[in-house]
C-alpha atoms as a PDB file:
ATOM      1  CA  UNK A   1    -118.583 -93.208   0.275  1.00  0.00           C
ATOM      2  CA  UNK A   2    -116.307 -91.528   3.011  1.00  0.00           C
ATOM      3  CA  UNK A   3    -113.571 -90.369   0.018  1.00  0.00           C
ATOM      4  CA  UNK A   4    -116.370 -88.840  -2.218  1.00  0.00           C
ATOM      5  CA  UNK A   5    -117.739 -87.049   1.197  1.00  0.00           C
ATOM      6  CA  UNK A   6    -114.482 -85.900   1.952  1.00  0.00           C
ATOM      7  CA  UNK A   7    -113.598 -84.718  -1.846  1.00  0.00           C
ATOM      8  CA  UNK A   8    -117.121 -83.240  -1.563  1.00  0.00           C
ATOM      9  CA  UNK A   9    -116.465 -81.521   1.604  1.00  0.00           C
ATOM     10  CA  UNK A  10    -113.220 -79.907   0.296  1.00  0.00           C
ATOM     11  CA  UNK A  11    -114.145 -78.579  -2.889  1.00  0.00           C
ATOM     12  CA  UNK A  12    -116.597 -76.715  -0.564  1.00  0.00           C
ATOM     13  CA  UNK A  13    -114.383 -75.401   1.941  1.00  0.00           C
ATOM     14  CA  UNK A  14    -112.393 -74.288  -1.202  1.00  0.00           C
ATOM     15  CA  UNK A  15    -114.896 -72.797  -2.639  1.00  0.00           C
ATOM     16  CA  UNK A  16    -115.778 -70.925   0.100  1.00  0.00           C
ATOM     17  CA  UNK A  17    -112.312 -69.257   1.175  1.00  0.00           C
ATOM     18  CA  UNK A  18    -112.101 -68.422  -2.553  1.00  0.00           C
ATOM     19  CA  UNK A  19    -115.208 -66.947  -2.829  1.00  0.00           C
ATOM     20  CA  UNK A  20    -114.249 -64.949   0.222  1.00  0.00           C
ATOM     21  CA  UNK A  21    -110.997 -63.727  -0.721  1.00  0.00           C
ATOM     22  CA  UNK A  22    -112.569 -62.583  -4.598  1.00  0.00           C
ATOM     23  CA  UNK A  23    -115.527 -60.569  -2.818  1.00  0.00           C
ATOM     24  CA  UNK A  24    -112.720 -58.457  -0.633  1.00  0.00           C
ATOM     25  CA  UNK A  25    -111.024 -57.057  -3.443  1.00  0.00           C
ATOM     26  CA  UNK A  26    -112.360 -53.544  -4.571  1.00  0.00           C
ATOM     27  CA  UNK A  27    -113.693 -52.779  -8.295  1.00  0.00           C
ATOM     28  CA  UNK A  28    -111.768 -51.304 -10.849  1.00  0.00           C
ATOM     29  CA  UNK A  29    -115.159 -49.667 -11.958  1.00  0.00           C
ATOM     30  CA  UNK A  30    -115.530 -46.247 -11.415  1.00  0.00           C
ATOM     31  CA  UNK A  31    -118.910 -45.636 -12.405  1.00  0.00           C
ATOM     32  CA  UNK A  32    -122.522 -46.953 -11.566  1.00  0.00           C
ATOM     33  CA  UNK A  33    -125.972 -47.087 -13.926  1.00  0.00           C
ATOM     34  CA  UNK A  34    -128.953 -47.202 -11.713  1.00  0.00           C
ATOM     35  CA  UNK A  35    -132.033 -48.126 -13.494  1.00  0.00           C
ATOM     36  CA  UNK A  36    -135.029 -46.576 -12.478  1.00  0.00           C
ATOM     37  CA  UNK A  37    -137.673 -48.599 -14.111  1.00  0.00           C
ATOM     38  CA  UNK A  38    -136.449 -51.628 -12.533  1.00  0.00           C
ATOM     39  CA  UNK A  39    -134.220 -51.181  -9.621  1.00  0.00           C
ATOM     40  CA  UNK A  40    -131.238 -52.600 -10.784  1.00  0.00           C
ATOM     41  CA  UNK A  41    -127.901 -51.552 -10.690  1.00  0.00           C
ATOM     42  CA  UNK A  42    -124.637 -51.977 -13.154  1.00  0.00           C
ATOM     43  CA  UNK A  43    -121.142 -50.886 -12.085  1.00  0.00           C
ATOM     44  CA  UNK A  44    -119.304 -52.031 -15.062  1.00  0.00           C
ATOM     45  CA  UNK A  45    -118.445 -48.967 -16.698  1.00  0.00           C
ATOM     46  CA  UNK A  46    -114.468 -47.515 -17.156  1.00  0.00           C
ATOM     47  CA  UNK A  47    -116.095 -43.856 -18.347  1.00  0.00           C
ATOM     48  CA  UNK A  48    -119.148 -41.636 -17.300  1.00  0.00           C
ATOM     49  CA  UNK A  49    -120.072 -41.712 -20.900  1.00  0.00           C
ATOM     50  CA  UNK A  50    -120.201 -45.632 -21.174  1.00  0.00           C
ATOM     51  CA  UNK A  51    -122.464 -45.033 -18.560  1.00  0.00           C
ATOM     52  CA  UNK A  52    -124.294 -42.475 -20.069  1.00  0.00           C
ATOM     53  CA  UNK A  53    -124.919 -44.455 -23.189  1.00  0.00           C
ATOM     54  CA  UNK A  54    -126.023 -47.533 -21.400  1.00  0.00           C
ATOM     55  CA  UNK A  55    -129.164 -45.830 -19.718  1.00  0.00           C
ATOM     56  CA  UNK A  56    -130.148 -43.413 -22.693  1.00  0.00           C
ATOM     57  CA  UNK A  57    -133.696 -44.793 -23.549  1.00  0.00           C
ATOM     58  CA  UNK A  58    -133.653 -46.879 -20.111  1.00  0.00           C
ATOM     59  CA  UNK A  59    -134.218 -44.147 -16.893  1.00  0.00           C
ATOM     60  CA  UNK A  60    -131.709 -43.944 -14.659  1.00  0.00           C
ATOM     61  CA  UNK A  61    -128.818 -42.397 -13.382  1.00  0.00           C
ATOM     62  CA  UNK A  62    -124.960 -42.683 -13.271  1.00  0.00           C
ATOM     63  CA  UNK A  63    -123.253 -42.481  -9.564  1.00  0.00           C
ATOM     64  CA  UNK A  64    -119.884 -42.641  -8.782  1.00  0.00           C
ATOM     65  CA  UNK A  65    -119.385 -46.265  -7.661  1.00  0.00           C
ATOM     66  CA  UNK A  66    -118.479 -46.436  -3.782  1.00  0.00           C
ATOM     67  CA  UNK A  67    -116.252 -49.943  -4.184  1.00  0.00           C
ATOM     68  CA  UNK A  68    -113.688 -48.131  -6.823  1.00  0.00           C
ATOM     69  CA  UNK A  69    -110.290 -48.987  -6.357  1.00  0.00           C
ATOM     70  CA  UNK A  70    -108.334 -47.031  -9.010  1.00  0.00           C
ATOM     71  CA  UNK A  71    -106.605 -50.139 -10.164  1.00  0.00           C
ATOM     72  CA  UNK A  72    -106.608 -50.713 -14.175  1.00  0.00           C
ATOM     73  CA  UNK A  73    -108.985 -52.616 -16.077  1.00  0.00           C
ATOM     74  CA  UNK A  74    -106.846 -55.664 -17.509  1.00  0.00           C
ATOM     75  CA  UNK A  75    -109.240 -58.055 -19.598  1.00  0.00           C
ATOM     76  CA  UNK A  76    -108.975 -61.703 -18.926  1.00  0.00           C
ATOM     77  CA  UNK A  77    -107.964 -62.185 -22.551  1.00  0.00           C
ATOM     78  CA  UNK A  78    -105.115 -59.665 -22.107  1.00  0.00           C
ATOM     79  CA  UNK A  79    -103.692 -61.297 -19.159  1.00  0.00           C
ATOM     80  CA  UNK A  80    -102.467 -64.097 -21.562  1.00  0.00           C
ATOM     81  CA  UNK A  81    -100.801 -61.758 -23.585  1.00  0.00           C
ATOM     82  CA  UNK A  82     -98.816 -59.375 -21.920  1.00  0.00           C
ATOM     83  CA  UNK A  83    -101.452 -57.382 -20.332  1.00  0.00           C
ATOM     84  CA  UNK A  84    -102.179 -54.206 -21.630  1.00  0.00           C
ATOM     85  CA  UNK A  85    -103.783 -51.531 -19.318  1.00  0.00           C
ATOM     86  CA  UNK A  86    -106.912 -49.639 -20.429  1.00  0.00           C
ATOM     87  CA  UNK A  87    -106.343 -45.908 -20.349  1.00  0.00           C
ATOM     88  CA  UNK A  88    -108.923 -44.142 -18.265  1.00  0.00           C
END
């Protein structure tokens, strides 16, 4: 009972510090869609058109996101593969 407590106890602590370190790094996303209908907010987009697109028929607005870092946008499937960098 004391080894599963202690495995238990570390994959939190790990958890944790990762979780941590991940939410400290800045966005690569430079723009923002903020619904209006339903409050919510999506900073996923590379362009102000992508952006543009996503809330045409939704209400909203596109902002410039305050967390961008100017870093490229690698893909997790291009990391494998000798990652290619999206042109902005």
């Amino acid at each position: 009972m004391r080894m599963l407590f202690a495995i238990a106890a570390t994959l939190v602590a790990t958890a944790a510090v990762d979780g941590a370190t991940n939410a400290a790094q800045a966005d690569p996303y430079r723009w923002c869609a903020q619904y209006s209908s339903k409050g919510a907010r999506n900073c996923y987009f590379v362009t102000l058109e992508q952006c543009r697109a996503a809330i045409a028929g939704n209400g909203g607005f596109c902002e410039p996101n305050t967390f961008y870092d100017g870093h490229p946008v690698i893909t997790a499937g291009e990391r494998g593969r000798g990652a290619r960098v999206h042109a902005r």
